[in-house]
PDB file of N, CA and C in Angstrom:
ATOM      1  N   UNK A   1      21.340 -50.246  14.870  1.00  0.00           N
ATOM      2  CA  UNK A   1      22.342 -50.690  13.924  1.00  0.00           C
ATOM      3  C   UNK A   1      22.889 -49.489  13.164  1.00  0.00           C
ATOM      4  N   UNK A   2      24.089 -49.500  13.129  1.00  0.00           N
ATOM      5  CA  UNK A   2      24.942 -48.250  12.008  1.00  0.00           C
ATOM      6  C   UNK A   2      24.775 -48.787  10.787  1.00  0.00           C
ATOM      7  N   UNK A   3      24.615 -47.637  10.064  1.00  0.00           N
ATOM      8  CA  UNK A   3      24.363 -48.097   8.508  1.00  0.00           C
ATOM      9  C   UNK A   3      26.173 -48.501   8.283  1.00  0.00           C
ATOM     10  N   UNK A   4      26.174 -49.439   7.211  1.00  0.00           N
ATOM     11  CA  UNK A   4      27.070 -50.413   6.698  1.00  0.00           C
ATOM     12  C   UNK A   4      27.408 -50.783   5.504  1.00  0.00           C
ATOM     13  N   UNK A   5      28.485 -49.907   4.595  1.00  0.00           N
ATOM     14  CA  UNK A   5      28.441 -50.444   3.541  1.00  0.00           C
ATOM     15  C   UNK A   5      30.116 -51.304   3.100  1.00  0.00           C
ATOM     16  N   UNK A   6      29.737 -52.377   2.031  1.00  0.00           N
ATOM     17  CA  UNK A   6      30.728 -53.331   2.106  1.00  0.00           C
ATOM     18  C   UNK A   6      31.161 -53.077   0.490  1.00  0.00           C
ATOM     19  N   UNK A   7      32.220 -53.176   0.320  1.00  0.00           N
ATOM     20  CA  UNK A   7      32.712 -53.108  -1.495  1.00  0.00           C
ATOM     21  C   UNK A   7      33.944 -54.434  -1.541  1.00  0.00           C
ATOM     22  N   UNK A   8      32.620 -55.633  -2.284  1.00  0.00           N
ATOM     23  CA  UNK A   8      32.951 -56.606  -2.402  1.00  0.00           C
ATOM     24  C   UNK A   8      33.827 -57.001  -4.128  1.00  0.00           C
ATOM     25  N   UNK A   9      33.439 -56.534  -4.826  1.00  0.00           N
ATOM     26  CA  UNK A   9      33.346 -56.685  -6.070  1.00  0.00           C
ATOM     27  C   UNK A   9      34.324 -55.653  -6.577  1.00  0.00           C
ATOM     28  N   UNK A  10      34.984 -56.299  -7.610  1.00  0.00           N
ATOM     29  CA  UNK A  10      35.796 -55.387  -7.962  1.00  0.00           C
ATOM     30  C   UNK A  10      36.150 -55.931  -9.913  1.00  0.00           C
ATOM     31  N   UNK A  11      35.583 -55.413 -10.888  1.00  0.00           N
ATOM     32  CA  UNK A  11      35.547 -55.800 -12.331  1.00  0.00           C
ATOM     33  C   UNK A  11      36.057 -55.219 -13.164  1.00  0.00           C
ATOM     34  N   UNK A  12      37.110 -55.345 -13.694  1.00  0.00           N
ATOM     35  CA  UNK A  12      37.872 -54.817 -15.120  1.00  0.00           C
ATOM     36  C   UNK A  12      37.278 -55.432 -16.556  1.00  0.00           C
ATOM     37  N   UNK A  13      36.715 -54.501 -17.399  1.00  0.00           N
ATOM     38  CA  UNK A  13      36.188 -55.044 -17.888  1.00  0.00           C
ATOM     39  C   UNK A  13      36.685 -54.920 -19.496  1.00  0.00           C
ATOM     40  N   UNK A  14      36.566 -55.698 -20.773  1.00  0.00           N
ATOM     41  CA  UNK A  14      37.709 -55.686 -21.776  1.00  0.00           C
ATOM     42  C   UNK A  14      37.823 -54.259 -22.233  1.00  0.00           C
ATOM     43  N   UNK A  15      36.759 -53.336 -22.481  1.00  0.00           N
ATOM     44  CA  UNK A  15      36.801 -51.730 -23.160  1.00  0.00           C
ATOM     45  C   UNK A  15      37.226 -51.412 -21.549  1.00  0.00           C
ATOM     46  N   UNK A  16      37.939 -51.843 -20.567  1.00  0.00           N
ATOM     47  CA  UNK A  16      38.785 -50.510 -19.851  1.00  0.00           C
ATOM     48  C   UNK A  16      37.700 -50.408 -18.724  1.00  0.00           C
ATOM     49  N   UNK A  17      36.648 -50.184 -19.126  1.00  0.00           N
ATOM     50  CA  UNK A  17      35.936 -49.939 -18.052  1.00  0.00           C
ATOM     51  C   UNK A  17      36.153 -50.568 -16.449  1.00  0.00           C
ATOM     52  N   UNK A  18      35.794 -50.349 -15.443  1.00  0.00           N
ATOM     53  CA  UNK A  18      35.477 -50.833 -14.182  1.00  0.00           C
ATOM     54  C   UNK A  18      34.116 -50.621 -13.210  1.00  0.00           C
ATOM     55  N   UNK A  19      33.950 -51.919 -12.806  1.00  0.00           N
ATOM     56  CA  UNK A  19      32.595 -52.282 -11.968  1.00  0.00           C
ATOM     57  C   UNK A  19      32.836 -52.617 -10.433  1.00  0.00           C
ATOM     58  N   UNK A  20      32.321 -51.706  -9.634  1.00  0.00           N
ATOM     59  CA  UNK A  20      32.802 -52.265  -8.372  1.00  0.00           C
ATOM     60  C   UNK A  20      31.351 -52.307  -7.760  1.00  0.00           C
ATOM     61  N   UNK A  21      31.565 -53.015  -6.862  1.00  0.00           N
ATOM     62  CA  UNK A  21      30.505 -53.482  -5.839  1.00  0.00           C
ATOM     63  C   UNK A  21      29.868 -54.108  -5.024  1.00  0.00           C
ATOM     64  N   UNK A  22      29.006 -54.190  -4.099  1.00  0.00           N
ATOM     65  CA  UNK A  22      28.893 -54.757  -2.748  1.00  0.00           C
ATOM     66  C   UNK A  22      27.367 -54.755  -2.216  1.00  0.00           C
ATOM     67  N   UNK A  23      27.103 -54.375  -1.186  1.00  0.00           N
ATOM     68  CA  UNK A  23      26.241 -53.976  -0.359  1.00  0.00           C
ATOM     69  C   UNK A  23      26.058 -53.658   0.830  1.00  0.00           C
ATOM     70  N   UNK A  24      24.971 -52.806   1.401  1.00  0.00           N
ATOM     71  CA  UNK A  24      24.754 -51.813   2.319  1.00  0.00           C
ATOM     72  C   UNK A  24      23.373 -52.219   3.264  1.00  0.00           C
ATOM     73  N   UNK A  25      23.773 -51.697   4.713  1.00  0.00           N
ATOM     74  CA  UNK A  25      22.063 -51.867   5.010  1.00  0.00           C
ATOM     75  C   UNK A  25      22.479 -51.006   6.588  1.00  0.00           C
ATOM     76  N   UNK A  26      21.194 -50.738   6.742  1.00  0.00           N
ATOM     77  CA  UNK A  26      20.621 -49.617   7.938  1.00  0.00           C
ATOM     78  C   UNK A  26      19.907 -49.955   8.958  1.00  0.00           C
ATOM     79  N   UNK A  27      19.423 -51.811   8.595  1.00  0.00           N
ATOM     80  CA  UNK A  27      18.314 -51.997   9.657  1.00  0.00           C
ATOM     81  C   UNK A  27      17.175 -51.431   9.250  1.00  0.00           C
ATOM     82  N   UNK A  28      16.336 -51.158  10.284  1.00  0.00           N
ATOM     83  CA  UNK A  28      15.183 -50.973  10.080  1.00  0.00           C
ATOM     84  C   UNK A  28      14.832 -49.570   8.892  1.00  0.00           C
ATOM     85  N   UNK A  29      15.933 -48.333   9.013  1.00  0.00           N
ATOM     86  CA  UNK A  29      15.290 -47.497   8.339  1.00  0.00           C
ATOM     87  C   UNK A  29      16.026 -47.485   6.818  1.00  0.00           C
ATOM     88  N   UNK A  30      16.148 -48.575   6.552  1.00  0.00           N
ATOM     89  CA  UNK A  30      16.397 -49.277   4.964  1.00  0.00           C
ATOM     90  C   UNK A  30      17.681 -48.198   4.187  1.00  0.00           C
ATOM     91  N   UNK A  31      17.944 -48.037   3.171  1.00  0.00           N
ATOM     92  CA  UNK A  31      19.114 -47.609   2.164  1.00  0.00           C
ATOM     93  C   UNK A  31      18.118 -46.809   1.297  1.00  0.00           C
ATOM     94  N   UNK A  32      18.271 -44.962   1.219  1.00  0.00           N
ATOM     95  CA  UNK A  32      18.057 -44.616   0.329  1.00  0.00           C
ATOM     96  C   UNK A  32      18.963 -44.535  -0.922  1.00  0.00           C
ATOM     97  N   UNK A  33      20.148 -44.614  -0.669  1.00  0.00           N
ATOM     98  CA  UNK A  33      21.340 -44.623  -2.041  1.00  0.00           C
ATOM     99  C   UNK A  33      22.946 -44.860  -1.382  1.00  0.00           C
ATOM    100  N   UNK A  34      23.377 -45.296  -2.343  1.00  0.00           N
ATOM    101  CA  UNK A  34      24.899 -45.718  -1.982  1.00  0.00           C
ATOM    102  C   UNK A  34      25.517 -44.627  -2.898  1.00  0.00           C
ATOM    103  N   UNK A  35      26.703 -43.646  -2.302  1.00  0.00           N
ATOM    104  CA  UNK A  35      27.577 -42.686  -2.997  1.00  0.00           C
ATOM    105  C   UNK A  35      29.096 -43.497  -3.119  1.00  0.00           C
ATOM    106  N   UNK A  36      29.304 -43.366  -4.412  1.00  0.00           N
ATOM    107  CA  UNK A  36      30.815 -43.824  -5.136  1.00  0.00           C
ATOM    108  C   UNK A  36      31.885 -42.644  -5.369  1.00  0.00           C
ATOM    109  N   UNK A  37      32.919 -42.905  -4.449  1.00  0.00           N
ATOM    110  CA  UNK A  37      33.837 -41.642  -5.179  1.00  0.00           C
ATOM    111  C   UNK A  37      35.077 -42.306  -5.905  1.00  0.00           C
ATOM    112  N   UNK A  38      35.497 -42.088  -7.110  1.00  0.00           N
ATOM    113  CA  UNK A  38      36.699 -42.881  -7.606  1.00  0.00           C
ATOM    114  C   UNK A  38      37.976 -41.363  -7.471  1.00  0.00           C
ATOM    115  N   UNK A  39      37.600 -41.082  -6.682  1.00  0.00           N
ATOM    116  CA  UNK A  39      39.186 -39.868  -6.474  1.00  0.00           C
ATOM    117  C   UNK A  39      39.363 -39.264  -5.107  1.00  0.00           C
ATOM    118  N   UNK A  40      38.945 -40.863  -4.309  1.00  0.00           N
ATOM    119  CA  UNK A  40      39.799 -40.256  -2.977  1.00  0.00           C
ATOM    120  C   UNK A  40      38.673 -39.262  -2.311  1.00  0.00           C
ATOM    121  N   UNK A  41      37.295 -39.645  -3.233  1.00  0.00           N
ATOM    122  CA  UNK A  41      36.196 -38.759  -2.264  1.00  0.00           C
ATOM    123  C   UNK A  41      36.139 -36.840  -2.979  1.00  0.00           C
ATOM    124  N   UNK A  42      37.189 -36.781  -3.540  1.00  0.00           N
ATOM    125  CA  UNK A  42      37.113 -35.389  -4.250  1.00  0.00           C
ATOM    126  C   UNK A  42      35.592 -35.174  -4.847  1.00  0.00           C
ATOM    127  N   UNK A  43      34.691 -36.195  -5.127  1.00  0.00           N
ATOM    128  CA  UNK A  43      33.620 -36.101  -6.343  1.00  0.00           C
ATOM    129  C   UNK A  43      33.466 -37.520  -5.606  1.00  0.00           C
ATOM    130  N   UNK A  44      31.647 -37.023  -5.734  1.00  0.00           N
ATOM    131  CA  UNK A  44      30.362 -38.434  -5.753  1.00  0.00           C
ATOM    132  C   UNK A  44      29.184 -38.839  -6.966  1.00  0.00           C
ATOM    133  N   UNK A  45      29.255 -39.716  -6.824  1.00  0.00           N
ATOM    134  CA  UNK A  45      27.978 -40.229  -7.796  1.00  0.00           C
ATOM    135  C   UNK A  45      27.349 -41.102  -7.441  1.00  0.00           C
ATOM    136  N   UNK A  46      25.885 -41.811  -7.309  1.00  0.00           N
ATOM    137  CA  UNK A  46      24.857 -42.679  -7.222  1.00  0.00           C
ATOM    138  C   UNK A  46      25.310 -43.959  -7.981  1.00  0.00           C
ATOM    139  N   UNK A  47      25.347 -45.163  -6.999  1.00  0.00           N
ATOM    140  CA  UNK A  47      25.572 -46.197  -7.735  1.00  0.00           C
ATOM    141  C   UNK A  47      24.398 -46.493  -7.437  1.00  0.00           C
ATOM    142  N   UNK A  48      24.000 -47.654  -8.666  1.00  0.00           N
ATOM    143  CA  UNK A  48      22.683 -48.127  -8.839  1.00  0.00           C
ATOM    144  C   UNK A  48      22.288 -48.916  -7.715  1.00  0.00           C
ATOM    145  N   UNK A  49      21.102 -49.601  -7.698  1.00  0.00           N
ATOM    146  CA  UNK A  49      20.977 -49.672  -6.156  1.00  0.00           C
ATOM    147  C   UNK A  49      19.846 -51.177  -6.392  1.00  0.00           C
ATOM    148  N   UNK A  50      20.094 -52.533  -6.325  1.00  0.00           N
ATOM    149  CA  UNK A  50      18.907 -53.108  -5.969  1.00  0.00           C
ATOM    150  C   UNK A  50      17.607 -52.703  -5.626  1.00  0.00           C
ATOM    151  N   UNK A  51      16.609 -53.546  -6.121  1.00  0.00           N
ATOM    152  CA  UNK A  51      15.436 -53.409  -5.614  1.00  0.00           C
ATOM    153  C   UNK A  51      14.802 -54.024  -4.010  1.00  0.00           C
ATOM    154  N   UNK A  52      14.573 -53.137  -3.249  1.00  0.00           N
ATOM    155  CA  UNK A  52      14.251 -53.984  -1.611  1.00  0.00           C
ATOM    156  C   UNK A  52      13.414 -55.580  -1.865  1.00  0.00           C
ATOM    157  N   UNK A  53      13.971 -56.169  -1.322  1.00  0.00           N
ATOM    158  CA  UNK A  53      12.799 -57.388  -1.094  1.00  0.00           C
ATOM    159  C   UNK A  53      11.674 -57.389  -0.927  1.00  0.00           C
ATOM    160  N   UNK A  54      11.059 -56.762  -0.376  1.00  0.00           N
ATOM    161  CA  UNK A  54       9.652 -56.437   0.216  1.00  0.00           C
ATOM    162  C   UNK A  54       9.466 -55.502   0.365  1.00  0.00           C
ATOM    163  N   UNK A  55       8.127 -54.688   0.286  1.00  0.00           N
ATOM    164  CA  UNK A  55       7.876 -53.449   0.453  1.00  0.00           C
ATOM    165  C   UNK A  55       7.884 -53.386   1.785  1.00  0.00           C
ATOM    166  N   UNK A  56       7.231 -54.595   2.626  1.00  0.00           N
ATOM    167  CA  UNK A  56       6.854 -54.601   3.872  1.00  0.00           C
ATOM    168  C   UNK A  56       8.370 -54.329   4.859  1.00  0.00           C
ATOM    169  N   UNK A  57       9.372 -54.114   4.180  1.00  0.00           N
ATOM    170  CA  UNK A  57      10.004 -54.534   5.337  1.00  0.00           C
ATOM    171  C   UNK A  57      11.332 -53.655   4.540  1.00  0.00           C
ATOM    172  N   UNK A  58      11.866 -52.630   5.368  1.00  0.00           N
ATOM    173  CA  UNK A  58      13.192 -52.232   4.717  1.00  0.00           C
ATOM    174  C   UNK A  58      14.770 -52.840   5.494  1.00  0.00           C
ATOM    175  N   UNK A  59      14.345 -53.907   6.317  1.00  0.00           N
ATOM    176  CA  UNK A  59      15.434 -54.093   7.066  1.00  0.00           C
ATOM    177  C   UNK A  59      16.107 -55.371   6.641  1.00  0.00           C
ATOM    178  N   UNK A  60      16.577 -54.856   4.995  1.00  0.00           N
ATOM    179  CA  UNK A  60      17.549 -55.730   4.264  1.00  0.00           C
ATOM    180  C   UNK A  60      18.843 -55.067   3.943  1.00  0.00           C
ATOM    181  N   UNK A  61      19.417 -56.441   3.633  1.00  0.00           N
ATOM    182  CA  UNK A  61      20.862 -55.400   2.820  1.00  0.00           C
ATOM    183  C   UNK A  61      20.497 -55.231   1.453  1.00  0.00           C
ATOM    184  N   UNK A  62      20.587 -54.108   0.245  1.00  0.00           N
ATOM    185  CA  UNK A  62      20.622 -53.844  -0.361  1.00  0.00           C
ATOM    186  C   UNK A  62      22.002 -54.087  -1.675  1.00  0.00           C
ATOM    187  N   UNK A  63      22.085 -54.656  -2.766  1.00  0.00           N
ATOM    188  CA  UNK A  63      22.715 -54.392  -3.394  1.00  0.00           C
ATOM    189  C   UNK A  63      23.061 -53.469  -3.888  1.00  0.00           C
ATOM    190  N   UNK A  64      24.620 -53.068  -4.347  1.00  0.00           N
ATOM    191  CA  UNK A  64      24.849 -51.671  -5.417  1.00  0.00           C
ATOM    192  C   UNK A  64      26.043 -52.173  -6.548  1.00  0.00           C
ATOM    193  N   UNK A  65      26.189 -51.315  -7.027  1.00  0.00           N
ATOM    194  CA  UNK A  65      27.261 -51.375  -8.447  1.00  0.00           C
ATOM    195  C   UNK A  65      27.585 -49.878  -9.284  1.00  0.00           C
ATOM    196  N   UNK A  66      28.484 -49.886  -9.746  1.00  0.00           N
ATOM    197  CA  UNK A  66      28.937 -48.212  -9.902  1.00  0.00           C
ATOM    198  C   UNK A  66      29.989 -48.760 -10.852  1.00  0.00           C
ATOM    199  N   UNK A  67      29.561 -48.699 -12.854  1.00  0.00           N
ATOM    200  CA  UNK A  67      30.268 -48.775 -13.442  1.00  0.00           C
ATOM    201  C   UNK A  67      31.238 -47.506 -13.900  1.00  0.00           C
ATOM    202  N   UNK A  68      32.716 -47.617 -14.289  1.00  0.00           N
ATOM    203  CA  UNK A  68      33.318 -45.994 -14.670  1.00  0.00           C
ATOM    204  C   UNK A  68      34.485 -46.457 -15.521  1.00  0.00           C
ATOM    205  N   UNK A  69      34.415 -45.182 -15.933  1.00  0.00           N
ATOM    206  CA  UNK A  69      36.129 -44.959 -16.763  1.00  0.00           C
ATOM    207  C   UNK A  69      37.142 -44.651 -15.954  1.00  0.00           C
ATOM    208  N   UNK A  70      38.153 -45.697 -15.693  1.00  0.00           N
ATOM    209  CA  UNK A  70      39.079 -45.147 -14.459  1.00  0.00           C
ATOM    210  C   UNK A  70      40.192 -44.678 -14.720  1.00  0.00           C
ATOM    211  N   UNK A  71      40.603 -43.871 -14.329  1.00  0.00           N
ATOM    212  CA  UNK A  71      42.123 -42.884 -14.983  1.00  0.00           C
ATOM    213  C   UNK A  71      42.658 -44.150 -14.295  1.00  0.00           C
ATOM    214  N   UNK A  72      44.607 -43.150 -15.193  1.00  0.00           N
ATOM    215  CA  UNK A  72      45.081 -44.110 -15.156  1.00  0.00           C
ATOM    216  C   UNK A  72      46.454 -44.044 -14.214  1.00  0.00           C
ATOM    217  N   UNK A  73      46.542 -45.555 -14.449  1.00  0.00           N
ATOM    218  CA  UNK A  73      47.300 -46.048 -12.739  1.00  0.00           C
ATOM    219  C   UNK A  73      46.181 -46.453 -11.616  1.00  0.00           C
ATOM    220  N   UNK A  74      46.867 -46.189 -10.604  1.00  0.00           N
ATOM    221  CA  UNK A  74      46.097 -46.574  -9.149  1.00  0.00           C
ATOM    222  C   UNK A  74      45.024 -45.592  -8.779  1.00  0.00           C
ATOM    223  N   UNK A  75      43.962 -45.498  -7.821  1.00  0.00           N
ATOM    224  CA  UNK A  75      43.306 -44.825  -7.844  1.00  0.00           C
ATOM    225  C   UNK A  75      42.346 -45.206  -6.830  1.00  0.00           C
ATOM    226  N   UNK A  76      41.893 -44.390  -5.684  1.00  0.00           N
ATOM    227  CA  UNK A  76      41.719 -44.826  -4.386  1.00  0.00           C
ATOM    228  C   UNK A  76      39.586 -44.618  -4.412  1.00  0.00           C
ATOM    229  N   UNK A  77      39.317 -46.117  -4.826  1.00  0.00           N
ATOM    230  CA  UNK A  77      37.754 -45.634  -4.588  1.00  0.00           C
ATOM    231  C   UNK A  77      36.949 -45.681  -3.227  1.00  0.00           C
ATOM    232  N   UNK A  78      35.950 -44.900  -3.365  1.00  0.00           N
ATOM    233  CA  UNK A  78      35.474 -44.484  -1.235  1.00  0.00           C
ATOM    234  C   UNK A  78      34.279 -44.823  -1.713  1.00  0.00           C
ATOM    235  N   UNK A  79      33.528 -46.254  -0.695  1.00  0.00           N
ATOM    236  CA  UNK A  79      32.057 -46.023  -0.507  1.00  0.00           C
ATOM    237  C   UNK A  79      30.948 -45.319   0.796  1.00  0.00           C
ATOM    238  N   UNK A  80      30.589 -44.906   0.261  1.00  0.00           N
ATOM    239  CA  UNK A  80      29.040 -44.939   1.921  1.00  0.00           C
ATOM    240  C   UNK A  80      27.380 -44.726   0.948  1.00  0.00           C
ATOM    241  N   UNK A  81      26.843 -45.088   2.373  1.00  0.00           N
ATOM    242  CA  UNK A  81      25.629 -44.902   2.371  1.00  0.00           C
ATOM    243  C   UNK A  81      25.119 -43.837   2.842  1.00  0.00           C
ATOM    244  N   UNK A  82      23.497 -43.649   2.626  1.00  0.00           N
ATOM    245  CA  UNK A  82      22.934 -42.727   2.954  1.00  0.00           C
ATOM    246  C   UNK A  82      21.534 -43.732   3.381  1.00  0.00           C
ATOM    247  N   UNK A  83      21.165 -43.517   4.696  1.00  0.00           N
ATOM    248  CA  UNK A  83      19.834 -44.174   5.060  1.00  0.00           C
ATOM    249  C   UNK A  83      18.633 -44.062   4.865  1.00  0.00           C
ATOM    250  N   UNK A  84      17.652 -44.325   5.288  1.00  0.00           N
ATOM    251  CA  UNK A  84      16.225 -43.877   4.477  1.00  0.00           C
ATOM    252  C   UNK A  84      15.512 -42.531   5.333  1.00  0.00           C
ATOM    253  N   UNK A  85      15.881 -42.513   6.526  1.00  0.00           N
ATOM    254  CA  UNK A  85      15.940 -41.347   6.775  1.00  0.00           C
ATOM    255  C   UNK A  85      16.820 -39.782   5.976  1.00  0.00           C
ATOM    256  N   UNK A  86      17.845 -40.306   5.571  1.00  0.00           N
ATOM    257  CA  UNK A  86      18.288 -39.398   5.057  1.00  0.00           C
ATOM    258  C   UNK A  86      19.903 -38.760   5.583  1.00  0.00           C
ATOM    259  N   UNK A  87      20.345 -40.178   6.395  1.00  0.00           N
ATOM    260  CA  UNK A  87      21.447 -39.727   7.167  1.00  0.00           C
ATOM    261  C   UNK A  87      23.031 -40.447   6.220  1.00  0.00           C
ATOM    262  N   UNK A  88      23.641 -39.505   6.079  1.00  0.00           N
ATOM    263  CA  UNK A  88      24.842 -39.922   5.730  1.00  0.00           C
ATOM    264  C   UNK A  88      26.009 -40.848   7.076  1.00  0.00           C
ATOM    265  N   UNK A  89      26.203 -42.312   6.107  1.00  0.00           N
ATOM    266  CA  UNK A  89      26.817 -43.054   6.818  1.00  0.00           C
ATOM    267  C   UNK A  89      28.363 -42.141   7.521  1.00  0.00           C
ATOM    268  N   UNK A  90      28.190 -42.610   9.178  1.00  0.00           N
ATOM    269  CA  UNK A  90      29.098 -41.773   9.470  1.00  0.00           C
ATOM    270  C   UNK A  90      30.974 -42.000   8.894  1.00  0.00           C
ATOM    271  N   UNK A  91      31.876 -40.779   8.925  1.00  0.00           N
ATOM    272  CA  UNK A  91      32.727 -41.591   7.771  1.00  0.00           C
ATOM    273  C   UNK A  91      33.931 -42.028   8.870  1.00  0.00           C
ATOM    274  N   UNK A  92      33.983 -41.737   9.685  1.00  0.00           N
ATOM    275  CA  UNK A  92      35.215 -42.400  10.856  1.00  0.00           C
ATOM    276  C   UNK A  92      34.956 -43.455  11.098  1.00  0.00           C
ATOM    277  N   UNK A  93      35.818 -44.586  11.111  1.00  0.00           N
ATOM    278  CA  UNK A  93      35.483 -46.090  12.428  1.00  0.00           C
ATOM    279  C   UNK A  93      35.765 -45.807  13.249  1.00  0.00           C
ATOM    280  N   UNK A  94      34.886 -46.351  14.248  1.00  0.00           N
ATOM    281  CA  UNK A  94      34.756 -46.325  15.223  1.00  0.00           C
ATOM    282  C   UNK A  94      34.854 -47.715  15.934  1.00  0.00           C
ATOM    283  N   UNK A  95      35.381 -48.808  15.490  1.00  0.00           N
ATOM    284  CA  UNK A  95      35.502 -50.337  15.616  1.00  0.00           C
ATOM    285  C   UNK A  95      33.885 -50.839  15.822  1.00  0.00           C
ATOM    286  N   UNK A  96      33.737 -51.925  16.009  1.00  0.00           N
ATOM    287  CA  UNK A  96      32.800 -52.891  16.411  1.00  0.00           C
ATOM    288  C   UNK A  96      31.680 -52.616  17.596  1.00  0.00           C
ATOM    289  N   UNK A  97      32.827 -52.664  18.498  1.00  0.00           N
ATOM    290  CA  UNK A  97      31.717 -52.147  19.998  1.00  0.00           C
ATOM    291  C   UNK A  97      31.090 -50.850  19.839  1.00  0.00           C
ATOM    292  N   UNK A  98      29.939 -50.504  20.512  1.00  0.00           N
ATOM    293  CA  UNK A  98      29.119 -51.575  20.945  1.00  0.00           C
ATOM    294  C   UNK A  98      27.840 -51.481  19.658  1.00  0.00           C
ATOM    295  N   UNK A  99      28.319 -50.956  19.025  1.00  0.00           N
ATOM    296  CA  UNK A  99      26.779 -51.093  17.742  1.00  0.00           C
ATOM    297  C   UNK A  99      26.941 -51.569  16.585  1.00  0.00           C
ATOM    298  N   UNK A 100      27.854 -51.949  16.462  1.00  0.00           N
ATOM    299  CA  UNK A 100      28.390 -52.355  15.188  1.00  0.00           C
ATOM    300  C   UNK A 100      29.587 -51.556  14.035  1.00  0.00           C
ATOM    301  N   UNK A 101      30.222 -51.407  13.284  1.00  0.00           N
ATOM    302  CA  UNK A 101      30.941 -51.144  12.261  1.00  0.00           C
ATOM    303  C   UNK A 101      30.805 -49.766  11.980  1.00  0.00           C
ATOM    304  N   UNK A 102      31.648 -49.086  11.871  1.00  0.00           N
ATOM    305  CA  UNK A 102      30.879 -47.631  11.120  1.00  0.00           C
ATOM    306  C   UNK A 102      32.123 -47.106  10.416  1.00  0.00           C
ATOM    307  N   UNK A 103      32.078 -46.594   9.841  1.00  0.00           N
ATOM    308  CA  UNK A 103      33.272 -45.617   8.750  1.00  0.00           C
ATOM    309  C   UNK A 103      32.761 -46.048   7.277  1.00  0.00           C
ATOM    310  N   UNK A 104      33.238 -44.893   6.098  1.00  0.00           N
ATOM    311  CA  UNK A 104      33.456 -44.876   4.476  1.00  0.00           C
ATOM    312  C   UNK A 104      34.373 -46.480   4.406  1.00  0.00           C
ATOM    313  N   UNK A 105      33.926 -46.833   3.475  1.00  0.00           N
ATOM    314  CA  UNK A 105      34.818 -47.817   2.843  1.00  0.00           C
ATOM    315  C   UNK A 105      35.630 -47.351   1.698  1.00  0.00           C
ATOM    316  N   UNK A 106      36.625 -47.710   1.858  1.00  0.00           N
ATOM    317  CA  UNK A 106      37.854 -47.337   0.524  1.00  0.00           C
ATOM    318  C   UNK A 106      38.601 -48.483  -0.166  1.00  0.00           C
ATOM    319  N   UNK A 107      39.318 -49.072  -1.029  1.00  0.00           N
ATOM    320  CA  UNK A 107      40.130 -49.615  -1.816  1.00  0.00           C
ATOM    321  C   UNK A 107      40.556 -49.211  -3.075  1.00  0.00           C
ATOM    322  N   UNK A 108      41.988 -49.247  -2.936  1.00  0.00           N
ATOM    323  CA  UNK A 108      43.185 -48.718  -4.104  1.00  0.00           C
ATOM    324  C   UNK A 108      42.383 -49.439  -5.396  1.00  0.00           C
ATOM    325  N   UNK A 109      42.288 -48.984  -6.211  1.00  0.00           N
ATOM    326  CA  UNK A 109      42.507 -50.463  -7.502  1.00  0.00           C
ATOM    327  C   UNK A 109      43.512 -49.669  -8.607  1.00  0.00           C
ATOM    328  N   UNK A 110      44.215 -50.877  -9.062  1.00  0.00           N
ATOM    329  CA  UNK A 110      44.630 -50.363 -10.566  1.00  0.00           C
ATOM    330  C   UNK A 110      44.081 -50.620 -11.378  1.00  0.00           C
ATOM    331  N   UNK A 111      44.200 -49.312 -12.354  1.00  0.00           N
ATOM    332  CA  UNK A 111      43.606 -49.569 -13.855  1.00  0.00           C
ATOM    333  C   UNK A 111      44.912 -50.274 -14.915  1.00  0.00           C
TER     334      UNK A 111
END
């Protein structure tokens, strides 16, 4: 399985702020961290990250969330993962066949 991350969530919040977020998973060798870029990938940061279900078992999807101050206007945010091995989700798609999904996730938002 290709690691997989999804950016479901998207929160404006009354002080301005914004909350985006989704979740990620790797299969068997689980999610060590999800990276947030709010500028088009120029700059990363650690969004917070659920706790695994089970110790026994890392082959869940993981929650994340990545609150910020978002300049202003439009502004293009990029997600990926990083696996528990230690591999950065690859950032091209590559469509569906034959292993599943792969590329960075991105969406515009306005502030």
């Amino acid at each position: 399985m290709n690691t997989v991350t999804k950016l479901h969530a998207i929160n404006h919040h009354d002080d301005g702020r914004v909350t985006v977020g989704g979740y990620a998973n790797a299969g068997t060798r689980g999610i060590k961290r999800v990276e947030v870029s709010t500028d088009s990938g120029a700059s990363w940061t650690d969004a917070r990250l659920s706790e695994p279900l089970t110790e026994a078992s890392d082959d869940v999807w993981r929650q994340w969330a990545y609150t910020y101050e978002p300049p202003t206007g439009a502004h293009e945010v990029v997600v990926c993962a990083v696996d528990g091995t230690g591999t950065l989700q690859p950032r091209e798609d590559d469509g569906l066949f034959p292993s599943g999904a792969t590329g960075w996730v991105s969406k515009t938002i306005k502030s």
